[in-house]
N, C-alpha and C. Protein backbone atom coordinates (compact mmCIF):
# COMPACT_ATOMS: atom_id res chain seq x y z
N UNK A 1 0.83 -1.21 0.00
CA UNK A 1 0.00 0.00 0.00
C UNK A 1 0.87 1.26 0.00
N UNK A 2 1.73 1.33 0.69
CA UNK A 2 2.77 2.56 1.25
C UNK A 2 3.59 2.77 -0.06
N UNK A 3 4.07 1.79 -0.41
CA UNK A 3 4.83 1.16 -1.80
C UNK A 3 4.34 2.03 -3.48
N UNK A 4 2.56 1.89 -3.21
CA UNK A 4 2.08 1.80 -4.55
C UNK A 4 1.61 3.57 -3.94
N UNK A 5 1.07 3.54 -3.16
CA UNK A 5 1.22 5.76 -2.86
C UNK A 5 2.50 5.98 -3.19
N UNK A 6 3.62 5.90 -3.32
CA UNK A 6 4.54 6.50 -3.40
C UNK A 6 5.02 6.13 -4.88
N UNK A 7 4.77 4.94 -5.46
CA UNK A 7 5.40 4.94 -6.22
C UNK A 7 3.89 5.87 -7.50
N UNK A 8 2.61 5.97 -7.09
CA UNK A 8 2.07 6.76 -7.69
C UNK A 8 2.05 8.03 -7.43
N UNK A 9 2.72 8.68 -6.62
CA UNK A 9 3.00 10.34 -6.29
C UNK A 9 3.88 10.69 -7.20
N UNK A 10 5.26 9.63 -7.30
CA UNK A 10 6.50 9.74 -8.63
C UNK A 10 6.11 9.92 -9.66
N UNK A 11 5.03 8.87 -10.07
CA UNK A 11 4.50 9.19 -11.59
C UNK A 11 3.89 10.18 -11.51
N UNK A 12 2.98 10.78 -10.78
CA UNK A 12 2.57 12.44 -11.08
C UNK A 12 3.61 13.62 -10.62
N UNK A 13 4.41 13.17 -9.81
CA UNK A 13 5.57 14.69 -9.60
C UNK A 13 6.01 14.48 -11.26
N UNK A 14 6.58 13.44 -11.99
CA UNK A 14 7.05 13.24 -12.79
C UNK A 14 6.32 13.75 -14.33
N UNK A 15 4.85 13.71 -14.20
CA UNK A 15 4.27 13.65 -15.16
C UNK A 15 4.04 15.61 -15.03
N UNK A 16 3.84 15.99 -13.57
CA UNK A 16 3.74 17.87 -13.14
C UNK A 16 4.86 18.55 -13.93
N UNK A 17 5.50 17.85 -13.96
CA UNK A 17 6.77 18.38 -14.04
C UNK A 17 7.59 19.39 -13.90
N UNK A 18 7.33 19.61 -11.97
CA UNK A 18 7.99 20.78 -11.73
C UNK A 18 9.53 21.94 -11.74
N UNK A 19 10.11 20.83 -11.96
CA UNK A 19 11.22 21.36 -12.62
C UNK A 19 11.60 22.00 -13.63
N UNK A 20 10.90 21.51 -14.30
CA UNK A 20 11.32 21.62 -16.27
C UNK A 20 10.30 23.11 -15.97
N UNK A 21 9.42 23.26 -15.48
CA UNK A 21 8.15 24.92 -15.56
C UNK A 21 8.93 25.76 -14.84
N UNK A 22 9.96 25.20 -13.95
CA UNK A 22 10.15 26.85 -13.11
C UNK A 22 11.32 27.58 -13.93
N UNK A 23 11.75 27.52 -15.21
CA UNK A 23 12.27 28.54 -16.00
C UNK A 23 11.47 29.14 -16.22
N UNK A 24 9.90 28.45 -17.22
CA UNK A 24 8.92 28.69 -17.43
C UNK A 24 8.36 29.81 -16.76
N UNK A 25 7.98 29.91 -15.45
CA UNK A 25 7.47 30.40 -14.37
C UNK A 25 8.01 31.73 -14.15
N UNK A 26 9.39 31.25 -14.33
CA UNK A 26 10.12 32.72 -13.60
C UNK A 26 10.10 33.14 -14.51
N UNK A 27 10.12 32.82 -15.80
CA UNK A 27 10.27 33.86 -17.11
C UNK A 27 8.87 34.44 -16.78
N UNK A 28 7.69 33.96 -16.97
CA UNK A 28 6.26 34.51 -16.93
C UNK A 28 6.17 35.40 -16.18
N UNK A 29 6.55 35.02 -15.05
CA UNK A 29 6.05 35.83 -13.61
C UNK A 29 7.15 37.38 -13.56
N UNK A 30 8.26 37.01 -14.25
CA UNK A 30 9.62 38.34 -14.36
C UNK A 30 9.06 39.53 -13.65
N UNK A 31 8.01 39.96 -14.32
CA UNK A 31 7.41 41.63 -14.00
C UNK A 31 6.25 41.61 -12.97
N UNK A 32 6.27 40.42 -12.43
CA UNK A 32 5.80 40.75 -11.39
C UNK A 32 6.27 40.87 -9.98
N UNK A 33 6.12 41.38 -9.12
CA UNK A 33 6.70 41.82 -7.45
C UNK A 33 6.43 39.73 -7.16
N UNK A 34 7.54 39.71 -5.62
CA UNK A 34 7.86 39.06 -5.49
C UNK A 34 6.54 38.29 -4.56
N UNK A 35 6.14 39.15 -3.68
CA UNK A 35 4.74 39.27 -2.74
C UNK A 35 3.96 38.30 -3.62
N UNK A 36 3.79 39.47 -4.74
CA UNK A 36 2.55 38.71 -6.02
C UNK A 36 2.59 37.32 -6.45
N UNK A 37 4.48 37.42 -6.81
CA UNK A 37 4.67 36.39 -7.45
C UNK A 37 4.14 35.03 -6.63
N UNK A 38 4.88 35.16 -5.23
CA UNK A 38 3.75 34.01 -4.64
C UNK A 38 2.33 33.50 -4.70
N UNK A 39 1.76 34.48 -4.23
CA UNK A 39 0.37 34.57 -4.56
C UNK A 39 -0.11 33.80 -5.77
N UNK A 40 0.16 34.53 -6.69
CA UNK A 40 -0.25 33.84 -8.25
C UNK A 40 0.26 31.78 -8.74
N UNK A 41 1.67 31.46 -8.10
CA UNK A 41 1.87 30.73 -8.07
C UNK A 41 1.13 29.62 -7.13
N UNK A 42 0.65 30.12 -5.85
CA UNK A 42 -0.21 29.39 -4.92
C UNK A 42 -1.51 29.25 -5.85
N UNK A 43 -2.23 30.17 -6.70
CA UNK A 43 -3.49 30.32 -6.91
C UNK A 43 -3.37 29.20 -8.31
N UNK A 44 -2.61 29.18 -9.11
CA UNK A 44 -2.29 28.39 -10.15
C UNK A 44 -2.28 27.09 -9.65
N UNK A 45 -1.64 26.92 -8.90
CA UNK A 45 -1.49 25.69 -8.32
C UNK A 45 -2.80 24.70 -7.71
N UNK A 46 -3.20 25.51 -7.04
CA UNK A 46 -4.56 25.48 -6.15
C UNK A 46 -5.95 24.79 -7.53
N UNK A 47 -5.93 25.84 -8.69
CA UNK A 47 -6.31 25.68 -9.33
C UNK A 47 -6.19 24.70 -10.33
N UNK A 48 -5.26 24.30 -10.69
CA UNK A 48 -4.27 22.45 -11.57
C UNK A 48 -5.13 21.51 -10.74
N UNK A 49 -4.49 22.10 -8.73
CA UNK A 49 -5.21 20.95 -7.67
C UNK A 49 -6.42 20.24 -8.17
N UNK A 50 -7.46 21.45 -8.34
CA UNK A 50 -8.88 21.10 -8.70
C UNK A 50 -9.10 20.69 -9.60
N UNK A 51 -8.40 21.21 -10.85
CA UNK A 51 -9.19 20.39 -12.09
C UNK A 51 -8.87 19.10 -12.10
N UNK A 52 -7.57 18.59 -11.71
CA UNK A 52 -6.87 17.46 -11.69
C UNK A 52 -7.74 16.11 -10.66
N UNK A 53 -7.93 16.86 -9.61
CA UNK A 53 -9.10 16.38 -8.78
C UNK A 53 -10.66 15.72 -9.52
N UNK A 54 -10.67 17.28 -10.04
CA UNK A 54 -12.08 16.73 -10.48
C UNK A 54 -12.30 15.30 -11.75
N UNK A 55 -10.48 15.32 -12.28
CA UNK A 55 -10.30 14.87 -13.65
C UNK A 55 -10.61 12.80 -12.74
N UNK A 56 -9.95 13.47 -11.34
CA UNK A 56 -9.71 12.13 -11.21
C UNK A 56 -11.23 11.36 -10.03
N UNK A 57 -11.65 12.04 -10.30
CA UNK A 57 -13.10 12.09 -9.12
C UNK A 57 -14.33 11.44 -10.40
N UNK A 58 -14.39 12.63 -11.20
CA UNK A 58 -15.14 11.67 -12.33
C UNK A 58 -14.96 11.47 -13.86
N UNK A 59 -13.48 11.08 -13.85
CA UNK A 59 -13.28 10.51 -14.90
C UNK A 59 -13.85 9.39 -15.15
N UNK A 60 -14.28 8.47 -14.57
CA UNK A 60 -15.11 7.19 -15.45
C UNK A 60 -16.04 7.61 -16.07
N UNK A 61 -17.08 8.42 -14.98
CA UNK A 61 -18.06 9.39 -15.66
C UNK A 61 -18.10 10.05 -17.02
N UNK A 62 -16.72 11.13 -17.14
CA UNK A 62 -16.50 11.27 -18.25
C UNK A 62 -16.63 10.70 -19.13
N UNK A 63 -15.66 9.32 -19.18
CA UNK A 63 -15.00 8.61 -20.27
C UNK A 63 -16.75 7.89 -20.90
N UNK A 64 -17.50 7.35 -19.97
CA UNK A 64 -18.36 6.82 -19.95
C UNK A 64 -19.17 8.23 -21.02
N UNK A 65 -19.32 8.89 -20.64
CA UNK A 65 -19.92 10.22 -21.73
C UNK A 65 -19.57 10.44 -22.87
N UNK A 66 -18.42 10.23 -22.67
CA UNK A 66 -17.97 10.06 -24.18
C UNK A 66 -17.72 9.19 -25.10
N UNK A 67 -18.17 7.78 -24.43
CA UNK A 67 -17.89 6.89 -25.23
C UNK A 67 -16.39 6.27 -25.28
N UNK A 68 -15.86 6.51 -24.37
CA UNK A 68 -14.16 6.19 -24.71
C UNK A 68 -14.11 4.89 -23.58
N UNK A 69 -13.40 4.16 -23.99
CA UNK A 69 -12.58 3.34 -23.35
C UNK A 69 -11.60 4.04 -22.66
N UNK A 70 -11.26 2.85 -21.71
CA UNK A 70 -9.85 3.04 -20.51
C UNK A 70 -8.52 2.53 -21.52
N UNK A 71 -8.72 1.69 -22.63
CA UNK A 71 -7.76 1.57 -24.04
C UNK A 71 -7.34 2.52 -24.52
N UNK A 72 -8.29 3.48 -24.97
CA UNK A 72 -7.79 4.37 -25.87
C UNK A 72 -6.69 5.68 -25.46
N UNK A 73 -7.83 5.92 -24.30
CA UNK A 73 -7.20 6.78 -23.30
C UNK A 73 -5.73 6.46 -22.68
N UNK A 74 -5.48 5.07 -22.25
CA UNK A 74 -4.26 4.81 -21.86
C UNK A 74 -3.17 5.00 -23.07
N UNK A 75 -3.73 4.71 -24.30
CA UNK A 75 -3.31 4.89 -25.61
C UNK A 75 -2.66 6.39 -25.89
N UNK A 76 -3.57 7.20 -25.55
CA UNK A 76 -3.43 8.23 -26.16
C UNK A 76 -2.96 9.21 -25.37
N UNK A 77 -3.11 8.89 -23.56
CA UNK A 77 -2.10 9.38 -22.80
C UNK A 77 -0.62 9.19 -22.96
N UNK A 78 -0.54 7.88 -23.86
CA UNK A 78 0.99 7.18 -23.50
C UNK A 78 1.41 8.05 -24.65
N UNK A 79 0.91 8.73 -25.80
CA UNK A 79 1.05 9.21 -27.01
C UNK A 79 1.66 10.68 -26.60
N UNK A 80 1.08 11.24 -25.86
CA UNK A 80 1.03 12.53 -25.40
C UNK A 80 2.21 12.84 -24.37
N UNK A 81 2.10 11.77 -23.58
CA UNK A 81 3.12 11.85 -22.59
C UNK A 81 4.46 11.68 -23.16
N UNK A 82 4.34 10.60 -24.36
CA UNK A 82 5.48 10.78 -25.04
C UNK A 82 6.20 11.83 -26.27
N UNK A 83 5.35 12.54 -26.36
CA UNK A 83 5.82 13.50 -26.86
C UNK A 83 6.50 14.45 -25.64
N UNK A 84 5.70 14.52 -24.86
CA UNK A 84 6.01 15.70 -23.93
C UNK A 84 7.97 15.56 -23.66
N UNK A 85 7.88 13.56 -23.11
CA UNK A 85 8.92 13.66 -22.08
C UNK A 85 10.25 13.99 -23.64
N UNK A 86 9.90 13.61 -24.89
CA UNK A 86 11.01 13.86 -25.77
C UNK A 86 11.39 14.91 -25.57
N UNK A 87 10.42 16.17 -25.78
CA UNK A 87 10.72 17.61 -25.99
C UNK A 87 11.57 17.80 -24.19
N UNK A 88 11.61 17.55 -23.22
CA UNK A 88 12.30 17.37 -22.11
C UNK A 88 13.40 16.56 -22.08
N UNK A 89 13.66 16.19 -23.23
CA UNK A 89 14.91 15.28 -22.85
C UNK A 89 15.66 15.96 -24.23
N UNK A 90 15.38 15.93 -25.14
CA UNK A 90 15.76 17.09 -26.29
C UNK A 90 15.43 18.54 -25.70
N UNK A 91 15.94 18.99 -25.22
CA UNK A 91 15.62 20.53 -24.88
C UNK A 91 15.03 21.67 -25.78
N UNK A 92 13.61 22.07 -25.38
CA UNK A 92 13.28 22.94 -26.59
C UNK A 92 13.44 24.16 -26.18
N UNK A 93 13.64 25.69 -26.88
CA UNK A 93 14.04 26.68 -26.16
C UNK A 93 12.20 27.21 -25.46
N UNK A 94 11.43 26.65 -26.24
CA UNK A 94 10.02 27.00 -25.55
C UNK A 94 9.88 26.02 -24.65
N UNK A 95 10.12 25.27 -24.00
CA UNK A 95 9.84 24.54 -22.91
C UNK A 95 9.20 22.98 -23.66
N UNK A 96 8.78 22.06 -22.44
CA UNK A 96 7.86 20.85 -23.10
C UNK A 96 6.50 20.77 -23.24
N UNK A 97 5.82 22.48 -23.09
CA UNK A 97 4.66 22.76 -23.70
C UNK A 97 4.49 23.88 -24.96
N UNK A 98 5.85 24.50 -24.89
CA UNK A 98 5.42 25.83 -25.53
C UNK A 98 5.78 27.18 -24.59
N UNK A 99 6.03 27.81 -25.72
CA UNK A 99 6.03 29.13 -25.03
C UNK A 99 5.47 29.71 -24.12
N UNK A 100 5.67 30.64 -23.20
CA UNK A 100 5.02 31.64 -22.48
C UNK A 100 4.60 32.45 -22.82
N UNK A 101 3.21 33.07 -22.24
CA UNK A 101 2.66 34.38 -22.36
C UNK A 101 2.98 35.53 -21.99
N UNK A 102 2.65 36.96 -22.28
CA UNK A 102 2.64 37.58 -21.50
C UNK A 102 1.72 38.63 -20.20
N UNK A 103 2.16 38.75 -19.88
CA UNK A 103 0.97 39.30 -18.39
C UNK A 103 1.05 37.91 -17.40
N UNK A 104 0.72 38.71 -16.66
CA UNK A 104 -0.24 37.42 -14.80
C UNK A 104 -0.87 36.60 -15.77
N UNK A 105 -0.68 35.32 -15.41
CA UNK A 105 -1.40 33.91 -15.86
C UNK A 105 -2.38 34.17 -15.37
N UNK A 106 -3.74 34.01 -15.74
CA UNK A 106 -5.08 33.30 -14.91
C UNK A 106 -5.48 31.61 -15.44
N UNK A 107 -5.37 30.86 -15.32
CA UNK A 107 -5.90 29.52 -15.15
C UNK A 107 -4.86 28.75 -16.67
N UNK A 108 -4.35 29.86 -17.58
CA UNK A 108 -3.86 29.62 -18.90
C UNK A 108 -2.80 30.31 -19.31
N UNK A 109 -1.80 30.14 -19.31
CA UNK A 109 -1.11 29.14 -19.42
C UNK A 109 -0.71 28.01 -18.07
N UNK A 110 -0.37 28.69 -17.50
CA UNK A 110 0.20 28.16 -15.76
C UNK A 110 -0.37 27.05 -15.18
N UNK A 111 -1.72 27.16 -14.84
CA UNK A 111 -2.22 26.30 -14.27
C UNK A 111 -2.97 24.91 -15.23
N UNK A 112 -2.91 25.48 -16.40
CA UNK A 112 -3.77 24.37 -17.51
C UNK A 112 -2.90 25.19 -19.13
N UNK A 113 -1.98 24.79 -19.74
CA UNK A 113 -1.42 23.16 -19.44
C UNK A 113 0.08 22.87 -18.62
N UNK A 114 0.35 24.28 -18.46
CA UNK A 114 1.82 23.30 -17.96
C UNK A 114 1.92 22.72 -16.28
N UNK A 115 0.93 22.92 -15.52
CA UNK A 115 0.65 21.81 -14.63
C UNK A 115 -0.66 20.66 -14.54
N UNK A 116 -1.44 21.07 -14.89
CA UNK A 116 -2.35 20.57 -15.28
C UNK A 116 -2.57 19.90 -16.74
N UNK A 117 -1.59 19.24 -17.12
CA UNK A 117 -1.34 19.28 -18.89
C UNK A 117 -2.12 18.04 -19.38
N UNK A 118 -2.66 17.63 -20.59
CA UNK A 118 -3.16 16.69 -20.93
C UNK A 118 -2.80 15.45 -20.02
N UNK A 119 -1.60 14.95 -20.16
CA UNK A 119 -0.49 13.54 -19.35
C UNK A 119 -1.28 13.42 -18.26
N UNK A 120 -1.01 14.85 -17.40
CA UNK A 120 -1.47 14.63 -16.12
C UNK A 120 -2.82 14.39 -16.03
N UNK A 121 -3.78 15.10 -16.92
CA UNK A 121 -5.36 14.59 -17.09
C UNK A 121 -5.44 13.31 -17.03
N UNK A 122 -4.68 12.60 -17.72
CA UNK A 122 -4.71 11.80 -18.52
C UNK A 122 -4.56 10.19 -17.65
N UNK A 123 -3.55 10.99 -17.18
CA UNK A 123 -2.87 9.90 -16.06
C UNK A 123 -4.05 10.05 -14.72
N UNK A 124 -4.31 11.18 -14.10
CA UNK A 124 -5.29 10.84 -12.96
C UNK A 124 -6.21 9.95 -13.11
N UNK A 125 -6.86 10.28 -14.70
CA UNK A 125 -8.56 9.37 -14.47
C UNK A 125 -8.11 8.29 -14.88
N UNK A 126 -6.79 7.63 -15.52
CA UNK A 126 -6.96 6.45 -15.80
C UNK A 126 -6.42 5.75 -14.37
N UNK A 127 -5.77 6.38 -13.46
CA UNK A 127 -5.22 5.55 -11.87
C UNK A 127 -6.73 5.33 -11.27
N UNK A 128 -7.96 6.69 -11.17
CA UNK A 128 -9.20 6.22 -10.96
C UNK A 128 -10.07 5.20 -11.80
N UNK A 129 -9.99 5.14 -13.12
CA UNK A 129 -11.11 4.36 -13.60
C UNK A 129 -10.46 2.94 -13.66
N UNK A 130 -9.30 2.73 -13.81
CA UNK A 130 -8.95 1.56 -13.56
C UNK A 130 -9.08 0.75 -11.78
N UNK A 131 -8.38 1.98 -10.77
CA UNK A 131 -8.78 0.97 -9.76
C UNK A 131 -9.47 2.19 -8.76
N UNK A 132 -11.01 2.44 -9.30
CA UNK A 132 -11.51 2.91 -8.12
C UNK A 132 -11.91 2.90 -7.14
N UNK A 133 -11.88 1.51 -6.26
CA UNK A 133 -11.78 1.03 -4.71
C UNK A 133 -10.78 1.75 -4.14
N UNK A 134 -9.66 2.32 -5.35
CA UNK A 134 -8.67 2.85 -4.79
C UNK A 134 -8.40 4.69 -4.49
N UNK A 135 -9.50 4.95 -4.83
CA UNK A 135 -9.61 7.17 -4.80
C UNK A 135 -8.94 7.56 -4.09
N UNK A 136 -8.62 7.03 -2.39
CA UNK A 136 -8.51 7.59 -1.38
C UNK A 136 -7.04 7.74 -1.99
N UNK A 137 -6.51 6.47 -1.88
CA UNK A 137 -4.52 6.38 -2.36
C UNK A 137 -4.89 7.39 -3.60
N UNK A 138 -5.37 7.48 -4.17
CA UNK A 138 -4.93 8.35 -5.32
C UNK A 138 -4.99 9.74 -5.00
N UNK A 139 -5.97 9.91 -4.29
CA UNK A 139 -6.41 11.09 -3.63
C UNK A 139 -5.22 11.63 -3.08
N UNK A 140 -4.57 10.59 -2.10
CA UNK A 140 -3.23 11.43 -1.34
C UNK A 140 -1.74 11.46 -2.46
N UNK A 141 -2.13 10.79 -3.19
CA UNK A 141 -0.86 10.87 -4.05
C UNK A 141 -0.90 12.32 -4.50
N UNK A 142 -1.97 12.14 -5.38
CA UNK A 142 -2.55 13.68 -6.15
C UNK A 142 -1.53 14.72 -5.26
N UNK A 143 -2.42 14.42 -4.41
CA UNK A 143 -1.87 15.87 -2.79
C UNK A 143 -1.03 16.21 -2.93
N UNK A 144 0.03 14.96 -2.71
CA UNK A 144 1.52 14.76 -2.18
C UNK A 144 2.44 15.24 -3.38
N UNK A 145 1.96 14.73 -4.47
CA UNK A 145 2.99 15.35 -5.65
C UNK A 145 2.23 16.75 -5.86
N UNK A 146 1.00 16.98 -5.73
CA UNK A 146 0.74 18.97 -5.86
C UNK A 146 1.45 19.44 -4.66
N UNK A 147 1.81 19.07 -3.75
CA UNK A 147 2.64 19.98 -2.43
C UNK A 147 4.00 19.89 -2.99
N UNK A 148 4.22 18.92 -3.42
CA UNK A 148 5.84 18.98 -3.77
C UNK A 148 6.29 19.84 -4.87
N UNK A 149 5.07 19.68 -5.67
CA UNK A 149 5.16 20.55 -7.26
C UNK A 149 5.12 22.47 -6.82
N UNK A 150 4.01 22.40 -5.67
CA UNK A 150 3.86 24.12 -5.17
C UNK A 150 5.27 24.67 -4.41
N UNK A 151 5.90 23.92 -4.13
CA UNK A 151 7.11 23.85 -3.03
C UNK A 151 8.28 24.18 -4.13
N UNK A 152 8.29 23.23 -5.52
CA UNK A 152 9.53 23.27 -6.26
C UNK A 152 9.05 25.11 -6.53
N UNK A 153 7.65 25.37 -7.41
CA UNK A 153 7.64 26.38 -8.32
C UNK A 153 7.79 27.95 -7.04
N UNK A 154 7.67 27.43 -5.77
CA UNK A 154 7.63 28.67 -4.74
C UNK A 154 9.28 28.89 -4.53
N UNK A 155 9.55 27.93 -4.84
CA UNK A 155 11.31 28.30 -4.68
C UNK A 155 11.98 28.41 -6.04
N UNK A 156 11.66 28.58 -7.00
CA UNK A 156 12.31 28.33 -8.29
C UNK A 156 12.66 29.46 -8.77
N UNK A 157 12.74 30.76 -8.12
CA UNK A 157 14.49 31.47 -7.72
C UNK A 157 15.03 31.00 -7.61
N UNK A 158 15.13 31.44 -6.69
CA UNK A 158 15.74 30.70 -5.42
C UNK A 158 16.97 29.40 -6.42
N UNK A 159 15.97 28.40 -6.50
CA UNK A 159 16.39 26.90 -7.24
C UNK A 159 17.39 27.20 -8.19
N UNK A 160 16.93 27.96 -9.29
CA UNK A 160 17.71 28.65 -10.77
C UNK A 160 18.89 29.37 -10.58
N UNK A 161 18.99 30.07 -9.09
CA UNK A 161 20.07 31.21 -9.05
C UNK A 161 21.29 29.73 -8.22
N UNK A 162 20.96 29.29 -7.13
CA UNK A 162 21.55 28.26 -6.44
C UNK A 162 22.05 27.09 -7.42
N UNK A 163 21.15 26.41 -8.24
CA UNK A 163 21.88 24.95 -8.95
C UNK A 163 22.39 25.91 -10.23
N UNK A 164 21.80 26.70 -10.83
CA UNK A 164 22.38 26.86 -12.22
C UNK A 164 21.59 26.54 -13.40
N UNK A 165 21.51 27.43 -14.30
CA UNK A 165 20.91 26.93 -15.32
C UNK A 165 21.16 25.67 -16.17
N UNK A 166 22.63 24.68 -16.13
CA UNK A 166 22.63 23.80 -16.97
C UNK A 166 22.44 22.62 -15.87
N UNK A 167 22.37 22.78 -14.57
CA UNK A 167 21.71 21.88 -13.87
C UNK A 167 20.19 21.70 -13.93
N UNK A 168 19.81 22.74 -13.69
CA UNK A 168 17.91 22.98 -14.31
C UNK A 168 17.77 21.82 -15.13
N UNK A 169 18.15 21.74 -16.39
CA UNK A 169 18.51 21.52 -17.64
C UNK A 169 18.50 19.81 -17.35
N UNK A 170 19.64 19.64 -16.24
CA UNK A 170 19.68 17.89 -16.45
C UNK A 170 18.88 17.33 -15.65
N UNK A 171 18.43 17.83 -14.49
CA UNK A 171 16.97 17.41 -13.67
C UNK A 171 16.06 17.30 -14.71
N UNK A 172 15.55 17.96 -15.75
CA UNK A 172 14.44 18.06 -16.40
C UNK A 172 14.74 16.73 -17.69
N UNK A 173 16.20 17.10 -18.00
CA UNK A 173 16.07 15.91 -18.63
C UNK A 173 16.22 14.26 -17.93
N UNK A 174 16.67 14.55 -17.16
CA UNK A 174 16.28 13.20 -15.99
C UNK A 174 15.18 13.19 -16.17
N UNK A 175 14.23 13.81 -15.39
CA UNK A 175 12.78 13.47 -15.21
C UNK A 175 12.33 13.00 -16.92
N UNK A 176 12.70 13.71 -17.77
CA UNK A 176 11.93 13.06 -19.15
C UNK A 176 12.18 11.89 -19.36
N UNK A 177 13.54 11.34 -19.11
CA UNK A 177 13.84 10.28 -19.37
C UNK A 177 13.08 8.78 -18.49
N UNK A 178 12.78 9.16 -17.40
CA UNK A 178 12.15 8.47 -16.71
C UNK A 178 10.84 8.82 -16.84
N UNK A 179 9.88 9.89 -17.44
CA UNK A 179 8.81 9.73 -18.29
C UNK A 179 8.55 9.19 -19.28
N UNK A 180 9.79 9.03 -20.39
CA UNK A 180 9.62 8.08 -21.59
C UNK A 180 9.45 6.67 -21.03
N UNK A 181 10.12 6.34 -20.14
CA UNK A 181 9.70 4.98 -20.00
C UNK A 181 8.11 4.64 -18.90
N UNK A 182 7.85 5.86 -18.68
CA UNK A 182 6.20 5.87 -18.06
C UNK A 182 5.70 5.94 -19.29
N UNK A 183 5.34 6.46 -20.00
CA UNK A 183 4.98 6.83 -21.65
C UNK A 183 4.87 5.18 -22.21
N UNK A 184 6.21 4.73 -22.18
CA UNK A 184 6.12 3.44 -22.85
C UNK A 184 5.27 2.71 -22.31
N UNK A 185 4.96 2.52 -20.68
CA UNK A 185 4.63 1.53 -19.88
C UNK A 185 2.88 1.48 -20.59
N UNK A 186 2.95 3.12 -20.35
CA UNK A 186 1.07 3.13 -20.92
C UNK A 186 0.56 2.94 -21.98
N UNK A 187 1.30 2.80 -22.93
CA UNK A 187 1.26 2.67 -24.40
C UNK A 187 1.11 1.00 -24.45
N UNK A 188 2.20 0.53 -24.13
CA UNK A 188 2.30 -1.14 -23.74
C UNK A 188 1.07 -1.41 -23.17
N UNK A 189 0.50 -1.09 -21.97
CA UNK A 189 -0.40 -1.28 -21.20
C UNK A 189 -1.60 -1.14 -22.00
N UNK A 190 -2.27 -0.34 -22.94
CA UNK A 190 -2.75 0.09 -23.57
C UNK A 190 -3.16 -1.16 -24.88
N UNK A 191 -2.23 -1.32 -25.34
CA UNK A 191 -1.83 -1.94 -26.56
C UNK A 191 -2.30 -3.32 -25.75
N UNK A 192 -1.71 -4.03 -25.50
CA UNK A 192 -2.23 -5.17 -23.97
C UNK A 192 -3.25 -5.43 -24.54
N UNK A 193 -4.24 -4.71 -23.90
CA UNK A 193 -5.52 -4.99 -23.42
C UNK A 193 -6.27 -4.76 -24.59
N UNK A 194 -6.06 -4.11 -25.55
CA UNK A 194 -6.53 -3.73 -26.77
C UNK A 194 -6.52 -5.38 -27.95
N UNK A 195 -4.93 -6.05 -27.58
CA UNK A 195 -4.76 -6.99 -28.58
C UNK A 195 -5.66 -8.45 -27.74
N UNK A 196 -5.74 -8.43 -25.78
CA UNK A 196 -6.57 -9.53 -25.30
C UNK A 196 -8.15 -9.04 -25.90
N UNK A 197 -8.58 -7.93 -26.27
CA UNK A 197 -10.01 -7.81 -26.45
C UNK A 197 -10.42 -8.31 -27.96
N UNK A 198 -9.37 -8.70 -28.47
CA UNK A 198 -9.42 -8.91 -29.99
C UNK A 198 -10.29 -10.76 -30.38
């Protein structure tokens, strides 16, 4: 139990990907005061919390609305996620979503997609619709990797001026690299169950 919370908090710190956003972040946030800058980063965050929540509260619901399988979706998360973790392991000068805006984020860019990003959609409702006896563990995972993710982006001064920009750089491509092989797992996983339904 202790085992599978933790090892599902990794796959979402991993999939948040708080490291690889706080260039991101600090570039966005630049012109704003430091006071603010908190603020806005708590409220972004807060906000990923919820949708991500809600993604993983009634995603069967969803999927069920739309007609989708827990196949396709695992499919097409593993598709997505793998794009993402390439562009993180190949370094893009726009990040592994894309560029930044300019002005105070409200809910877009910041909070939906680069914490809240498809993967991570993607990945919550399929940990719920696959084992929903299990919400509660998912529930605290969720938590546990959004506290860790609010914690990296509240210090990511701080982080950038202390390790260095080409350290930034190899954390993020660490983490991709150990997303490509989450990417693979779901794709595999995916593919699986797709070729037993045949």
């Amino acid at each position: 139990m202790a085992s599978e919370l933790l090892s599902a908090a990794v796959v979402l710190v991993l999939v948040l990907d708080p490291f690889g956003n706080v260039a991101l972040v600090n570039g966005m946030l630049a012109g704003v005061p430091s006071g603010r800058r908190r603020f806005v980063i708590l409220r972004e965050c807060a906000i990923a919390f919820a949708i991500l929540a809600l993604f993983m509260t009634f995603g069967r619901s969803f999927l069920e609305l739309m007609h989708l399988s827990e196949t396709s979706v695992s499919i097409a998360g593993g598709v997505i996620l793998f794009m993402i973790a390439i562009r993180m392991v190949f370094a893009h000068p726009e990040g592994a979503l894309g560029g930044p805006q300019r002005g105070e984020p409200l809910v877009v860019p910041l909070a939906v997609p680069l914490i809240a990003g498809p993967s991570a959609l993607a990945t919550v409702m399929l940990m719920a619709s696959r084992e929903p006896e299990k919400i509660g563990m998912w529930g605290a995972a969720l938590t546990a990797a959004m506290v860790f993710a609010t914690v990296v982006l509240l210090a990511g001064t701080k982080l950038q001026e202390w390790l260095g920009e080409h350290a930034m750089q190899a954390i993020e491509r660490l983490m991709g690299l150990l997303l490509t092989a989450v990417a693979v797992e779901m794709l595999l996983a995916g593919i699986r169950i797709f070729l037993e339904g045949l």
